[in-house]
C-alpha atoms as a PDB file:
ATOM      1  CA  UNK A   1      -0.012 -27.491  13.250  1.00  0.00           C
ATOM      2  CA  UNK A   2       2.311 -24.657  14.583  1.00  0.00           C
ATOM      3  CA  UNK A   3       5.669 -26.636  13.652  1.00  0.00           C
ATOM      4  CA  UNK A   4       3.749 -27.023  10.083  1.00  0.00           C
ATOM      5  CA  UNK A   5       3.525 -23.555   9.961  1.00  0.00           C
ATOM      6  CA  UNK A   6       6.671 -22.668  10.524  1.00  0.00           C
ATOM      7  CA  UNK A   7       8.082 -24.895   8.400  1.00  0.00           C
ATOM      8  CA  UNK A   8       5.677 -23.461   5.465  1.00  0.00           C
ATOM      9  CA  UNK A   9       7.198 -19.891   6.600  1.00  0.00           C
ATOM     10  CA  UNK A  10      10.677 -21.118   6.013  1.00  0.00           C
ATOM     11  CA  UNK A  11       9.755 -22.374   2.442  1.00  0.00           C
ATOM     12  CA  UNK A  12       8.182 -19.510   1.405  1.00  0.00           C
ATOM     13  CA  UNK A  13      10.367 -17.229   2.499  1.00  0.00           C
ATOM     14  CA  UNK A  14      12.778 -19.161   0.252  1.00  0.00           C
ATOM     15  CA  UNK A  15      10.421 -18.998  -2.919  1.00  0.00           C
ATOM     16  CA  UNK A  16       6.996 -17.732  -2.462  1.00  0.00           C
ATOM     17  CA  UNK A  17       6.203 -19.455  -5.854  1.00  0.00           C
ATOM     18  CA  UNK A  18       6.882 -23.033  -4.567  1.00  0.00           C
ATOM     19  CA  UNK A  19       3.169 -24.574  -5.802  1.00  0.00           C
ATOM     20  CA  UNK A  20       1.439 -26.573  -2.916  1.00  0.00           C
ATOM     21  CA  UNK A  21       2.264 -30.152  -4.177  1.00  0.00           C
ATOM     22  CA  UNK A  22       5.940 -29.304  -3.941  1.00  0.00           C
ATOM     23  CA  UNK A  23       4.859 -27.863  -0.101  1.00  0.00           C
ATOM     24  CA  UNK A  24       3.640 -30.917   0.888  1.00  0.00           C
ATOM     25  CA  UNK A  25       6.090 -32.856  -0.135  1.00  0.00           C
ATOM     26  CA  UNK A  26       8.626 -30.937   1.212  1.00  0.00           C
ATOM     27  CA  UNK A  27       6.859 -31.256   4.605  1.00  0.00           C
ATOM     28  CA  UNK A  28       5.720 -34.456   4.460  1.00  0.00           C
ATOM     29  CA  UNK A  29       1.941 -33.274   4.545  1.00  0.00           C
ATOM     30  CA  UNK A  30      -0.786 -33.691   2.895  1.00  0.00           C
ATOM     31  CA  UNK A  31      -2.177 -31.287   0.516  1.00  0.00           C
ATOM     32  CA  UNK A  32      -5.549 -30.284   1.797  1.00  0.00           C
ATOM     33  CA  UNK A  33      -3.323 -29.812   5.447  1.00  0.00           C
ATOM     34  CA  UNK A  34      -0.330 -27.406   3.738  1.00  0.00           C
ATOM     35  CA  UNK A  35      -3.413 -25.667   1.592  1.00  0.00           C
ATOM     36  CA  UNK A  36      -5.580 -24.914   5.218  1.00  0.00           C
ATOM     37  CA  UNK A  37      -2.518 -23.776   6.982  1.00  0.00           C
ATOM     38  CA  UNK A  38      -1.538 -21.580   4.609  1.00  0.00           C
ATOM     39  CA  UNK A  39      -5.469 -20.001   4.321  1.00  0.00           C
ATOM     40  CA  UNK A  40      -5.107 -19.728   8.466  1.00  0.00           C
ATOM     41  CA  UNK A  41      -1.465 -17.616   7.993  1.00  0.00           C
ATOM     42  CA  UNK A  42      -3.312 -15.250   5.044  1.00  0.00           C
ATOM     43  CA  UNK A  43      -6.841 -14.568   7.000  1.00  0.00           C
ATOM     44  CA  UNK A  44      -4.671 -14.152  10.482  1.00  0.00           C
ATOM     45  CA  UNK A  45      -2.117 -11.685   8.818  1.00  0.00           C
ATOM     46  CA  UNK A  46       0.780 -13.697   9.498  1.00  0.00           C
ATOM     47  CA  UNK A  47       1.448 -13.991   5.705  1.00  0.00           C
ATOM     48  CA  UNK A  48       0.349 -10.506   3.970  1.00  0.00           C
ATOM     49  CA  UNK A  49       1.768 -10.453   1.282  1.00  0.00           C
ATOM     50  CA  UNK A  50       3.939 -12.432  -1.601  1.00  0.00           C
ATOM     51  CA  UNK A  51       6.816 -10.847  -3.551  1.00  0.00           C
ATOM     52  CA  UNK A  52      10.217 -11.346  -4.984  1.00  0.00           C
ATOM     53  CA  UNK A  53      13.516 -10.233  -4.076  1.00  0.00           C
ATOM     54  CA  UNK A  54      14.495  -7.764  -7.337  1.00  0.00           C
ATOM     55  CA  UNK A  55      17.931  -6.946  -8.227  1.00  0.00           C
ATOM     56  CA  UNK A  56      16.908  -3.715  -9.514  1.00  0.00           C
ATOM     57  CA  UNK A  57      20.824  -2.871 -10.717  1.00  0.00           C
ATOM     58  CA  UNK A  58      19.955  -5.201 -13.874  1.00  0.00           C
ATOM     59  CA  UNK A  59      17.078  -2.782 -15.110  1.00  0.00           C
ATOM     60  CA  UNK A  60      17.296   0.248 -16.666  1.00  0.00           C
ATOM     61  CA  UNK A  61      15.479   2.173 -13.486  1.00  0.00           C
ATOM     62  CA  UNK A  62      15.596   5.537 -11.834  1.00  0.00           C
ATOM     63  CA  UNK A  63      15.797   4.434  -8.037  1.00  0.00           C
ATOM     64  CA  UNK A  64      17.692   6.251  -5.398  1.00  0.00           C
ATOM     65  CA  UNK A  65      17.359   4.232  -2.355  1.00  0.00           C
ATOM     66  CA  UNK A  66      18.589   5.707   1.716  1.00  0.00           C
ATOM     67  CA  UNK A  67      18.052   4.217   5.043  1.00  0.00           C
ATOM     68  CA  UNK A  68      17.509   7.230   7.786  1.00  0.00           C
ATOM     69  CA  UNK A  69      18.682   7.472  11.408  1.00  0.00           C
ATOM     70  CA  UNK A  70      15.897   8.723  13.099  1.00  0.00           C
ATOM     71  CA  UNK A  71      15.970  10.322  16.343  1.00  0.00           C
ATOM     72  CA  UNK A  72      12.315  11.287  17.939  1.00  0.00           C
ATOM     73  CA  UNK A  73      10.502  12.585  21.002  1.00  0.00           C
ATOM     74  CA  UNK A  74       8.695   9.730  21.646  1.00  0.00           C
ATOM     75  CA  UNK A  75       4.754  11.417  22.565  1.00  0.00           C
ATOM     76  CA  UNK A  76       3.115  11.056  25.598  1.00  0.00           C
ATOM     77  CA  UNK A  77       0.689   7.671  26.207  1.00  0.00           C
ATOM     78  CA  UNK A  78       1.435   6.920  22.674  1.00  0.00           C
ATOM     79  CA  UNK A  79       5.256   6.153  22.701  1.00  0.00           C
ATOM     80  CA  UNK A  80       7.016   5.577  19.352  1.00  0.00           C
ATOM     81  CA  UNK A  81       4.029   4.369  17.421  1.00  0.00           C
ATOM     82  CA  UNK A  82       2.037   7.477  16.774  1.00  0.00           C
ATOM     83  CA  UNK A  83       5.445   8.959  15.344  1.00  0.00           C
ATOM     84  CA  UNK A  84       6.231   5.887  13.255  1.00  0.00           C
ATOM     85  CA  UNK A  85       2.785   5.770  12.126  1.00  0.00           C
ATOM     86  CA  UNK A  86       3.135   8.941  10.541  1.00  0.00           C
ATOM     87  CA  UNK A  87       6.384   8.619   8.608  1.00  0.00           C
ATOM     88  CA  UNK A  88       5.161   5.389   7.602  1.00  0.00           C
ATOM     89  CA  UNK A  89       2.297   6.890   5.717  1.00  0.00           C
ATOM     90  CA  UNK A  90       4.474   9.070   2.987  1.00  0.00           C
ATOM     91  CA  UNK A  91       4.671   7.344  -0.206  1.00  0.00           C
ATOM     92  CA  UNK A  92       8.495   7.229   0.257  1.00  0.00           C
ATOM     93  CA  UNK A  93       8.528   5.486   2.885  1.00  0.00           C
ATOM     94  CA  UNK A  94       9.023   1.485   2.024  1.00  0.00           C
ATOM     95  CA  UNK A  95       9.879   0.378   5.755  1.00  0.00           C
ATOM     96  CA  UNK A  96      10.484   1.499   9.480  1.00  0.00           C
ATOM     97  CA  UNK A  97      11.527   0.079  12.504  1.00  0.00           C
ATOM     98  CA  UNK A  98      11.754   0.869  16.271  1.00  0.00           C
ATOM     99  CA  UNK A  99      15.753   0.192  16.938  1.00  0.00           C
ATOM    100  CA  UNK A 100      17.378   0.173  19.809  1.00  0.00           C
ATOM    101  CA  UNK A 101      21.227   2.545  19.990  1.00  0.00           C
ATOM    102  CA  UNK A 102      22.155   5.891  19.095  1.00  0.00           C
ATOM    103  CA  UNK A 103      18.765   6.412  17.342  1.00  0.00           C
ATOM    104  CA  UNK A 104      15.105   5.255  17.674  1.00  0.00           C
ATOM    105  CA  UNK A 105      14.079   4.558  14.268  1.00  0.00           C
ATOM    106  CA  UNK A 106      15.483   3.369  11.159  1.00  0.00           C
ATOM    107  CA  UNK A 107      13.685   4.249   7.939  1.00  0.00           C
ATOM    108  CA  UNK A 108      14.461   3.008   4.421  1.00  0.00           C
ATOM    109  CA  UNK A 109      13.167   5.246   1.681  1.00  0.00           C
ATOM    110  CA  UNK A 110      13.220   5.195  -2.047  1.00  0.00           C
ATOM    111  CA  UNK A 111      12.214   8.581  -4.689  1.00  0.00           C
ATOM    112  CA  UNK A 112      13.159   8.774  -8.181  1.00  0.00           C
ATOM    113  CA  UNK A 113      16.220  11.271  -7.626  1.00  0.00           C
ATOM    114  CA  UNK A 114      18.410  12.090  -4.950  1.00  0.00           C
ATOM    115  CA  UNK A 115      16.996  15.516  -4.978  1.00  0.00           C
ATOM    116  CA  UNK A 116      13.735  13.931  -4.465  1.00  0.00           C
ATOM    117  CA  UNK A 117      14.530  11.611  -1.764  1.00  0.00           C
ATOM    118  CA  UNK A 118      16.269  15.193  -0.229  1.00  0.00           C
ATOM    119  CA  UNK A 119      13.645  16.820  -0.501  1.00  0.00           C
ATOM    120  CA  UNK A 120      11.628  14.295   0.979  1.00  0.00           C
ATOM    121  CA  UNK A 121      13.913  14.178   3.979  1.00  0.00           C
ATOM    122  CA  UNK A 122      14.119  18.278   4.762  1.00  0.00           C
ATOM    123  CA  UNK A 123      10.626  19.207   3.874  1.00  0.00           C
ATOM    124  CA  UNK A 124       8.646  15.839   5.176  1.00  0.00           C
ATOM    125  CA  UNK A 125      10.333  14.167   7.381  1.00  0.00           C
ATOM    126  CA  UNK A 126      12.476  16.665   9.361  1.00  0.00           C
ATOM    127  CA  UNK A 127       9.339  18.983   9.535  1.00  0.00           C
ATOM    128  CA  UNK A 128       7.808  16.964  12.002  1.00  0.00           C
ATOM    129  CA  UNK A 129       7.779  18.343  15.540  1.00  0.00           C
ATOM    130  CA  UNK A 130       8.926  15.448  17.380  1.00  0.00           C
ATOM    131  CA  UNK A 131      11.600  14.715  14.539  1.00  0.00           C
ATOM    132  CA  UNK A 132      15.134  15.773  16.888  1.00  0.00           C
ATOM    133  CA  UNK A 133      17.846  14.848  14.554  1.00  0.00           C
ATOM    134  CA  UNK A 134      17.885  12.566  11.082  1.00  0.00           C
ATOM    135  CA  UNK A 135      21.090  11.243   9.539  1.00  0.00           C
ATOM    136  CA  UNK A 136      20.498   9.511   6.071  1.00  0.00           C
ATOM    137  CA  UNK A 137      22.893   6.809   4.323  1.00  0.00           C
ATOM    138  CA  UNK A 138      22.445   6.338   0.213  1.00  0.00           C
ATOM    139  CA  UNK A 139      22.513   2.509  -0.808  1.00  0.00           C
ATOM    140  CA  UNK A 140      25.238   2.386  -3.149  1.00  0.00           C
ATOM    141  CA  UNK A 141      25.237  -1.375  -4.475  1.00  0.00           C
ATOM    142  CA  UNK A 142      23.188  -4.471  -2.729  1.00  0.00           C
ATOM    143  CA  UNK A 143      25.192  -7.457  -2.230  1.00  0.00           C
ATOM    144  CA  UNK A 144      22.757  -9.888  -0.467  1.00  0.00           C
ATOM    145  CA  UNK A 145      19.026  -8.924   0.593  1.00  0.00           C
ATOM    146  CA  UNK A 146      16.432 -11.516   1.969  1.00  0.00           C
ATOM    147  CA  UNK A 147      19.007 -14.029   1.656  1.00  0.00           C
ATOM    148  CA  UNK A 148      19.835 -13.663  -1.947  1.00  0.00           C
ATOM    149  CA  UNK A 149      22.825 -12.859  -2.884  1.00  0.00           C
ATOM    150  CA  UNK A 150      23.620 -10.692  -5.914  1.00  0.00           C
ATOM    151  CA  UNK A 151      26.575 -11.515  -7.480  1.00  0.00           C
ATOM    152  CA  UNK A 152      27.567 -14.918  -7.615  1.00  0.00           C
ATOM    153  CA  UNK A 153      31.405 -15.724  -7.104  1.00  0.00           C
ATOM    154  CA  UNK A 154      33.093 -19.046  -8.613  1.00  0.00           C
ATOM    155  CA  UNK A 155      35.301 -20.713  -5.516  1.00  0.00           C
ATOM    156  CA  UNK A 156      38.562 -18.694  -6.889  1.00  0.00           C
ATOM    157  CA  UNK A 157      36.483 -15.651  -6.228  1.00  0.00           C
ATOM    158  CA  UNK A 158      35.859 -14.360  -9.252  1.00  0.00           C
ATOM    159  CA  UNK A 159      32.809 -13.669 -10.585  1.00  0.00           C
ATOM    160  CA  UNK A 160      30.700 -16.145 -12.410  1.00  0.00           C
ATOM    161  CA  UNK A 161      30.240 -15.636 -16.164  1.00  0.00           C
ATOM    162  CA  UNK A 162      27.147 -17.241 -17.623  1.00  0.00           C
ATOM    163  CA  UNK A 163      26.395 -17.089 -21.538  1.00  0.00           C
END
């Protein structure tokens, strides 16, 4: 059942629409066994939640994106996590992660402005007492994300032009 589910995982993650027959004929399962595993990975929070990979460029949105160095005291008998868990709770805030190098956590962001998101970063996240030093990076242009790329090239390298 594990390989199964792993299997599943890798499918999804390549198009979380792919309907259940298609699953278990990919897998070479049978329906009722791709549909249970599936229910297991949802209840167990292995699989929480579904969503697609948006090349937000194409629409006509106000989105000023950053990933943040983040270097913290970590506290006592609570390490990293009570720290994390409270920059993970601002409505900016879209991921973090505990890294290891130069800093200690790597947050991606997202406001409606850059004076926003700057705001956000001296007033918020800065403010907090066991915040030592930030350094913050804009996203200027995505070229691959989840294993999407963004722009397709033809094999001369150009790009490809589709009516």
């Amino acid at each position: 059942m594990e390989n199964l589910k792993l299997e599943l995982l890798e499918l999804l993650q390549e198009d979380c629409r792919m309907p259940l027959e298609k699953l278990a004929v990919m897998t070479g399962k049978a329906l009722d066994q791709v549909a249970q595993a599936i229910d297991e990975m949802e209840k167990d929070g292995v699989i929480l939640r579904y969503r697609p990979v948006i090349n937000w460029d194409k629409m006509q949105s106000n989105r000023v994106e950053a990933m943040i160095e983040v270097r913290v005291t970590p506290q006592r008998d609570m390490g990293f996590d009570a720290i994390a868990s409270r920059i993970y709770r601002f409505d900016e805030v879209k991921s973090v992660y505990l890294m290891s190098g130069g800093y200690d956590l790597l947050v991606l962001v997202e406001a409606s402005t850059l004076k926003e998101l700057a705001l956000f970063v001296s007033e918020k996240l800065s403010t907090l007492d066991t915040v030592t030093g930030t350094a913050t990076s804009f996203v200027l242009k995505r070229y691959k994300q989840d294993g999407v790329v963004f722009e397709k090239r033809s094999p001369d390298g150009r790009l490809v032009i589709s009516p």
